[in-house]
N, C-alpha and C. Protein backbone atom coordinates (compact mmCIF):
# COMPACT_ATOMS: atom_id res chain seq x y z
N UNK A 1 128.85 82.86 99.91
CA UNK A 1 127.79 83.79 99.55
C UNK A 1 127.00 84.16 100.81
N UNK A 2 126.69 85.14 100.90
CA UNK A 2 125.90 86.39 102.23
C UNK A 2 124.83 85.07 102.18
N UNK A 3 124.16 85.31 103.53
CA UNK A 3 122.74 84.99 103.37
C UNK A 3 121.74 85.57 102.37
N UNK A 4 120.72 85.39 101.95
CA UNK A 4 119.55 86.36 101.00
C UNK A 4 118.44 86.06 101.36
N UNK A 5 117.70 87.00 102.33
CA UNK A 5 116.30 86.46 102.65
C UNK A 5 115.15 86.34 101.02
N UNK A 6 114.47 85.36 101.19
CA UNK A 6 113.78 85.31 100.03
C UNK A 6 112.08 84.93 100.65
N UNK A 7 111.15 85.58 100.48
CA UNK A 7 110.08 85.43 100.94
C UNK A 7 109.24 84.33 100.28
N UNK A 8 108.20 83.79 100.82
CA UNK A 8 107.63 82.22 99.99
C UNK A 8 107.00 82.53 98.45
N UNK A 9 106.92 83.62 98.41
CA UNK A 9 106.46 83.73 96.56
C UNK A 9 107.71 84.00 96.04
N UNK A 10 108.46 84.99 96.46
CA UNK A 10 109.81 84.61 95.94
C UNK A 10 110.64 83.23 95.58
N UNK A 11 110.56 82.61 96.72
CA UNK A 11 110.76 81.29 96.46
C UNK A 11 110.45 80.43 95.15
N UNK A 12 108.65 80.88 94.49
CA UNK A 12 108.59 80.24 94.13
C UNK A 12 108.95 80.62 92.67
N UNK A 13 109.56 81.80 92.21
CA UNK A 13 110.28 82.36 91.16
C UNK A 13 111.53 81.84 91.28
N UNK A 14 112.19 81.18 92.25
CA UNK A 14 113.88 81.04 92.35
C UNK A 14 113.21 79.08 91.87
N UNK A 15 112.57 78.62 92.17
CA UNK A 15 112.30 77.31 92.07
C UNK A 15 112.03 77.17 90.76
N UNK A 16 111.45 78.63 89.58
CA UNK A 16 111.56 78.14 88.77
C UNK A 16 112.22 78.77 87.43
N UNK A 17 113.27 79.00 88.48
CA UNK A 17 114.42 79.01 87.61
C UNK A 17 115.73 78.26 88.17
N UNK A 18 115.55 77.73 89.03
CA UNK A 18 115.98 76.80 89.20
C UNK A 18 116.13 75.34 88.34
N UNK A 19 114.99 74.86 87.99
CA UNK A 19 114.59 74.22 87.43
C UNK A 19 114.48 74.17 86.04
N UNK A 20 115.13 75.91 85.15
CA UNK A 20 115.17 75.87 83.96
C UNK A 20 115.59 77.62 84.21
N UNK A 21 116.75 77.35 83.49
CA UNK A 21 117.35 78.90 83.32
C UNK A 21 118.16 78.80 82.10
N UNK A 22 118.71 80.18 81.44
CA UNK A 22 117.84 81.68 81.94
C UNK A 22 116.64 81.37 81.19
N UNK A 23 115.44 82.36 81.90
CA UNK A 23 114.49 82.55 80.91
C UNK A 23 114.11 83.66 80.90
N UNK A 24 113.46 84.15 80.00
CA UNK A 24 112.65 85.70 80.11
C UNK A 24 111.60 85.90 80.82
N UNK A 25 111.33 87.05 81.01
CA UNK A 25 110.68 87.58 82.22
C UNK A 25 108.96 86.77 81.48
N UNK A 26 108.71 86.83 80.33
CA UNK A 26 107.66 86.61 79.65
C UNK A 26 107.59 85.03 80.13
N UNK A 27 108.60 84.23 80.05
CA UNK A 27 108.49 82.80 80.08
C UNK A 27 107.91 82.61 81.73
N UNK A 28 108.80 83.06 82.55
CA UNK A 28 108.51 83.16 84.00
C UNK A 28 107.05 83.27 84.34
N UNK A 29 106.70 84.48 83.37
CA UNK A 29 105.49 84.71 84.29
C UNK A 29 104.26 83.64 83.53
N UNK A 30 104.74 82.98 82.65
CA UNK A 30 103.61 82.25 81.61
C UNK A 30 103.92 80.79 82.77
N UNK A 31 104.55 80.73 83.35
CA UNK A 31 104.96 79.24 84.02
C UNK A 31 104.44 79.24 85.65
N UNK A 32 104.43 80.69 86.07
CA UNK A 32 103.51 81.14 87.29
C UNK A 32 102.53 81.77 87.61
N UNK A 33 102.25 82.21 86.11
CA UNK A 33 100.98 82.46 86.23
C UNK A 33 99.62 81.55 86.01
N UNK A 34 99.84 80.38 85.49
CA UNK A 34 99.03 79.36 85.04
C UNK A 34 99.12 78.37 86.58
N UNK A 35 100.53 78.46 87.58
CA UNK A 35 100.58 77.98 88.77
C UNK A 35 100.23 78.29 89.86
N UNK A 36 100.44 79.80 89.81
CA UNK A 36 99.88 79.90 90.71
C UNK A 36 98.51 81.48 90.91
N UNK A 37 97.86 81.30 89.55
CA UNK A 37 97.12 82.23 89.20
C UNK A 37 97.42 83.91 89.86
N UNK A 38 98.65 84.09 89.68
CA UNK A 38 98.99 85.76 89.64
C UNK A 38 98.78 85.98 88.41
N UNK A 39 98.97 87.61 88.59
CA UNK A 39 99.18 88.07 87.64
C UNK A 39 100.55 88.67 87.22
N UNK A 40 100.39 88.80 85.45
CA UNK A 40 101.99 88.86 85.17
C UNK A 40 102.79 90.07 85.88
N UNK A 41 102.17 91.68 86.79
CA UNK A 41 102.76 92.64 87.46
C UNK A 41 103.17 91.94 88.57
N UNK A 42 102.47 90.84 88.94
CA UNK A 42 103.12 90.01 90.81
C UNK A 42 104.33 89.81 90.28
N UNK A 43 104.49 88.87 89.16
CA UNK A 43 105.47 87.75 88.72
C UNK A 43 106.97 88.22 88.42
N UNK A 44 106.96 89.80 88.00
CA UNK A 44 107.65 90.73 87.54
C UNK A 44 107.90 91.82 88.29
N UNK A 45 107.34 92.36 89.52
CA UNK A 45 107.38 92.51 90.71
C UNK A 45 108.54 91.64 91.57
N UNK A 46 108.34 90.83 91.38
CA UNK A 46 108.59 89.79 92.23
C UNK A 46 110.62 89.21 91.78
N UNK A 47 110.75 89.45 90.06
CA UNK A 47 111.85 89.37 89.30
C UNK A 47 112.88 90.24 90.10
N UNK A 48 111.98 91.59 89.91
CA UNK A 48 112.89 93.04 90.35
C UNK A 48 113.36 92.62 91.62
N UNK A 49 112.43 92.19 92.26
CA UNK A 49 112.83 92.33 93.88
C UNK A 49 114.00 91.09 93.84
N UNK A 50 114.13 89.78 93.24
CA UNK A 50 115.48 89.11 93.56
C UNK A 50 116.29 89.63 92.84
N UNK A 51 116.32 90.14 92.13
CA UNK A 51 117.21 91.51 91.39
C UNK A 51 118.45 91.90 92.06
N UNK A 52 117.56 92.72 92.79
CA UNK A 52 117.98 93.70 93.63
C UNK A 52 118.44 93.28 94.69
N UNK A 53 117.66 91.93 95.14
CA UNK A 53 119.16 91.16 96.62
C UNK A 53 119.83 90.38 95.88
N UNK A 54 119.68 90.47 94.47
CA UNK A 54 121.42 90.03 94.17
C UNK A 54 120.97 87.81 94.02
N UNK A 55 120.36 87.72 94.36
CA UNK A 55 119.55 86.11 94.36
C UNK A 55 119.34 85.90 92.55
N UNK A 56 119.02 86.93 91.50
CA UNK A 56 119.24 86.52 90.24
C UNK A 56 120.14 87.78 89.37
N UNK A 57 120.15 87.09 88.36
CA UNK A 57 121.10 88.07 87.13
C UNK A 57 119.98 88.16 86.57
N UNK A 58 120.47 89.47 85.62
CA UNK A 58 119.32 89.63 84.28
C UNK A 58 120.48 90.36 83.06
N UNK A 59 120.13 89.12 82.10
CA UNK A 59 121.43 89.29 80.89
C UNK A 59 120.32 89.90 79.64
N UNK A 60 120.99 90.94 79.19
CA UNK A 60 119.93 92.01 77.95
C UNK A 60 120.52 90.93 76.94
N UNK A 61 119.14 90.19 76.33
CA UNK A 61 119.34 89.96 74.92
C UNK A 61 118.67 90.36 73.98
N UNK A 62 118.89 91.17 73.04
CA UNK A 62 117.92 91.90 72.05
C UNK A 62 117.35 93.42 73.22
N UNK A 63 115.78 92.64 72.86
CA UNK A 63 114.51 93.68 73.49
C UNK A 63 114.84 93.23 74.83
N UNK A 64 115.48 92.04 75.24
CA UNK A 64 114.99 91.77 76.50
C UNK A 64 115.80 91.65 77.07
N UNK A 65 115.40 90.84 78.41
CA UNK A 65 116.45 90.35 79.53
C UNK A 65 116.16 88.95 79.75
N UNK A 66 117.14 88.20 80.15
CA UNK A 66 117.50 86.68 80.54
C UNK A 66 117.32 86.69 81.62
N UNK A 67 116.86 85.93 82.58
CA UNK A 67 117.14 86.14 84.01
C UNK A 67 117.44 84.71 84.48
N UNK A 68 118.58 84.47 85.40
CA UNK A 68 118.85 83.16 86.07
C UNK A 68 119.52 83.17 87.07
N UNK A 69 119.66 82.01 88.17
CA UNK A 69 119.86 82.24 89.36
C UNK A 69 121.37 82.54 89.69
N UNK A 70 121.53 83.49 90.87
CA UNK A 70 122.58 83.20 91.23
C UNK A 70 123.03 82.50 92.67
N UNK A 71 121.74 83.12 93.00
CA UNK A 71 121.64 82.31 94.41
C UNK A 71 121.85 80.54 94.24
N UNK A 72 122.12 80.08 95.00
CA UNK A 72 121.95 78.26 94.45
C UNK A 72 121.11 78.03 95.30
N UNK A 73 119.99 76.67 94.93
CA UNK A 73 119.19 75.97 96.04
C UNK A 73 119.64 75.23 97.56
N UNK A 74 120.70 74.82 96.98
CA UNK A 74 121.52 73.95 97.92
C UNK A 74 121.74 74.96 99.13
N UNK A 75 122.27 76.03 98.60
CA UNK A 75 123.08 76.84 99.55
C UNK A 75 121.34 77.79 100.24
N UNK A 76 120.50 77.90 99.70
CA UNK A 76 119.47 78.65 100.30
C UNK A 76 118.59 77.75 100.83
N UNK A 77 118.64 76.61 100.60
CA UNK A 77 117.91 74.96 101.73
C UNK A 77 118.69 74.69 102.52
N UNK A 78 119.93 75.16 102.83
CA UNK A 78 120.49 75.02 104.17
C UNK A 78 120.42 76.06 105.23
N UNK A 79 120.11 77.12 104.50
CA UNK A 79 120.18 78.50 105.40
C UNK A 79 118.63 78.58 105.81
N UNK A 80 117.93 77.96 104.93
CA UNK A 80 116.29 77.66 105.61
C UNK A 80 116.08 77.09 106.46
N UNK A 81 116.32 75.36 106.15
CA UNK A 81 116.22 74.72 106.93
C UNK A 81 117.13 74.87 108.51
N UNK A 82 118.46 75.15 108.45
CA UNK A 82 119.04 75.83 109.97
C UNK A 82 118.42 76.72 110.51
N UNK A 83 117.86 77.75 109.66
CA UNK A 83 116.80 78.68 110.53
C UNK A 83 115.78 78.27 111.13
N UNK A 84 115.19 77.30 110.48
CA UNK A 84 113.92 76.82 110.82
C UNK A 84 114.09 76.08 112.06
N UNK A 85 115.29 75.46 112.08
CA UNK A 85 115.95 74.29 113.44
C UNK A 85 116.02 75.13 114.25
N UNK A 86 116.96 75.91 114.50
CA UNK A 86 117.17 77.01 115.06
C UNK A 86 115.86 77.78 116.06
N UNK A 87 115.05 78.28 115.05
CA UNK A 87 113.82 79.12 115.89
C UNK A 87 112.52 77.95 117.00
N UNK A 88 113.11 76.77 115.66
CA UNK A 88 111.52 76.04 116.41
C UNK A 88 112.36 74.41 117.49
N UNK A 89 113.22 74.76 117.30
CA UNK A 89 113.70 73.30 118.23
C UNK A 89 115.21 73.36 118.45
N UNK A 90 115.72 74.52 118.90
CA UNK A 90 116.51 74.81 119.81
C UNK A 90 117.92 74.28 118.97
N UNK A 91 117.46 74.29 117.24
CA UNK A 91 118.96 73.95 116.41
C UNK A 91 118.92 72.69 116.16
N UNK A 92 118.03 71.67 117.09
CA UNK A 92 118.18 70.46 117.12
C UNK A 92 117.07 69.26 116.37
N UNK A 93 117.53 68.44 115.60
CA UNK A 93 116.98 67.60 114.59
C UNK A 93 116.33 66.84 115.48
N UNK A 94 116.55 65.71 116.81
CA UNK A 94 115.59 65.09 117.34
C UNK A 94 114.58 65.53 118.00
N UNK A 95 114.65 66.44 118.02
CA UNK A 95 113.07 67.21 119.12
C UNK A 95 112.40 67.32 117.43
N UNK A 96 112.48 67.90 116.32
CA UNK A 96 111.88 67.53 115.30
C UNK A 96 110.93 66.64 114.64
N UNK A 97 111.98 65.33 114.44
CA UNK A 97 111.36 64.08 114.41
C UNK A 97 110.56 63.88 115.25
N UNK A 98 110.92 63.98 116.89
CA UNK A 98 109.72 63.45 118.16
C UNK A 98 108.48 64.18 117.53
N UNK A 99 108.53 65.80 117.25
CA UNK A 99 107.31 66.26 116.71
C UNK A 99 106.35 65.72 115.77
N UNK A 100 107.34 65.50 114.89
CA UNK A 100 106.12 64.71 113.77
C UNK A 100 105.64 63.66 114.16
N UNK A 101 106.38 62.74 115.00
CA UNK A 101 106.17 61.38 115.28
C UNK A 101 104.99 61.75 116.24
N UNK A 102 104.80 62.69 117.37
CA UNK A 102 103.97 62.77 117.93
C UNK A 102 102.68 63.38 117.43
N UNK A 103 102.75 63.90 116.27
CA UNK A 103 101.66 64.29 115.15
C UNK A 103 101.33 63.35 114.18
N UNK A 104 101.49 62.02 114.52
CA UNK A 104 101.09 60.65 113.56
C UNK A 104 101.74 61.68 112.21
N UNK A 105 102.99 62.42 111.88
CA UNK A 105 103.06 62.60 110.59
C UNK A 105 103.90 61.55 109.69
N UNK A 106 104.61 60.86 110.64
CA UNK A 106 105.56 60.04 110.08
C UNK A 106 104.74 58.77 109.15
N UNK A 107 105.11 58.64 108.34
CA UNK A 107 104.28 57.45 107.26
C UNK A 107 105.27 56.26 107.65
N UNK A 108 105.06 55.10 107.43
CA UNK A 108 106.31 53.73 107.72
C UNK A 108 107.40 53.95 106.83
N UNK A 109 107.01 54.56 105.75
CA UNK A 109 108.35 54.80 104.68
C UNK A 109 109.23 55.63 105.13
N UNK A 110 108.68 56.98 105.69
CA UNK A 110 109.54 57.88 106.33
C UNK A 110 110.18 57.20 107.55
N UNK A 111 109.95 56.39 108.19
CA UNK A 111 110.66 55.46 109.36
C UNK A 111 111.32 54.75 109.12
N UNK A 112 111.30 53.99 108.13
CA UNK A 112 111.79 53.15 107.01
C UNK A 112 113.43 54.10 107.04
N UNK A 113 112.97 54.88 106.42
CA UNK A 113 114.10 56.37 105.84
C UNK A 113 115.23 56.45 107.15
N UNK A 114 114.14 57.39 107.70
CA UNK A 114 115.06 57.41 108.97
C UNK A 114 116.17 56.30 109.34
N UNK A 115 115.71 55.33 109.59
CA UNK A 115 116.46 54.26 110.19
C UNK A 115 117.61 53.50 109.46
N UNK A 116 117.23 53.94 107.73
CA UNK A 116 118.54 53.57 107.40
C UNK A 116 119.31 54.79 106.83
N UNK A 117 118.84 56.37 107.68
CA UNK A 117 119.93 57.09 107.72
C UNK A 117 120.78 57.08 108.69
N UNK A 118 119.87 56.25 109.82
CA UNK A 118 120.86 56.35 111.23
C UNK A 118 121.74 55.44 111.33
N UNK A 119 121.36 54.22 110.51
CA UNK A 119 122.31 53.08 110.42
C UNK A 119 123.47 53.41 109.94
N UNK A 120 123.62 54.63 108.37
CA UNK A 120 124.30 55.03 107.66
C UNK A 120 125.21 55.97 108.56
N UNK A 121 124.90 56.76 109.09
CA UNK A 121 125.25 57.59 110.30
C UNK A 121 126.60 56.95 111.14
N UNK A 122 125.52 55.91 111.59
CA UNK A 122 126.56 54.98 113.06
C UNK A 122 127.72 54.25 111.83
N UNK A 123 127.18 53.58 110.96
CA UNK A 123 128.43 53.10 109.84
C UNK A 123 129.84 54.11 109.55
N UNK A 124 128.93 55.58 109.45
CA UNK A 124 130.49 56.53 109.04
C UNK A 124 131.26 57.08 110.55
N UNK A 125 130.74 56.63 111.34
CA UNK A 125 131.47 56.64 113.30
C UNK A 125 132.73 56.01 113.14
């Protein structure tokens, strides 16, 4: 599947249908609009536009339409996150980590983490 740029409110229409599909445009906007106080023209606005890059379907049932993803998460959290590697640290995951680590962001759990992904890592060598 192409890349599909999806902008961060977009996002947060693909997250929630992600998380529960298909639904109607009515359900959508009753689940983001209470989240993130738009209104129901943003929410539906916002439908059309992954529409149209092809990121959801919309199936006519009755009066209405179904809408659910076609884009997958998996496949659009990798094309994020590589971009994101990419622009801010040269593609590369340890200049990353040094960042946070040098921004006290790392918690002991997240170090914790780390260390027995790297163990896991050197194990599949």
């Amino acid at each position: 599947m192409k890349n599909i740029a999806i902008s961060e409110a977009e996002s947060l229409v693909m997250e929630t249908l992600w998380k529960q599909h298909p639904l109607a445009a009515e359900e959508v906007c009753a689940i983001l609009v209470q989240q993130q106080d738009w209104q129901e023209a943003t929410v539906k606005t916002l439908l059309n536009r992954l529409l149209k890059k092809g990121a959801i379907t919309a199936e006519k049932e009755g009066r209405r339409f179904l809408y659910s993803p076609v884009l997958k998460r998996e496949h659009w959290l990798m094309s994020e996150s590589t971009g994101f590697l990419d622009r801010m640290f040269n593609g590369r995951i340890a200049p990353l980590v040094a960042h946070f680590s040098e921004q006290k962001k790392l918690s002991s759990e997240d170090i914790a983490e780390l260390k027995r992904l790297i163990r896991e890592l050197g194990d599949d060598q």
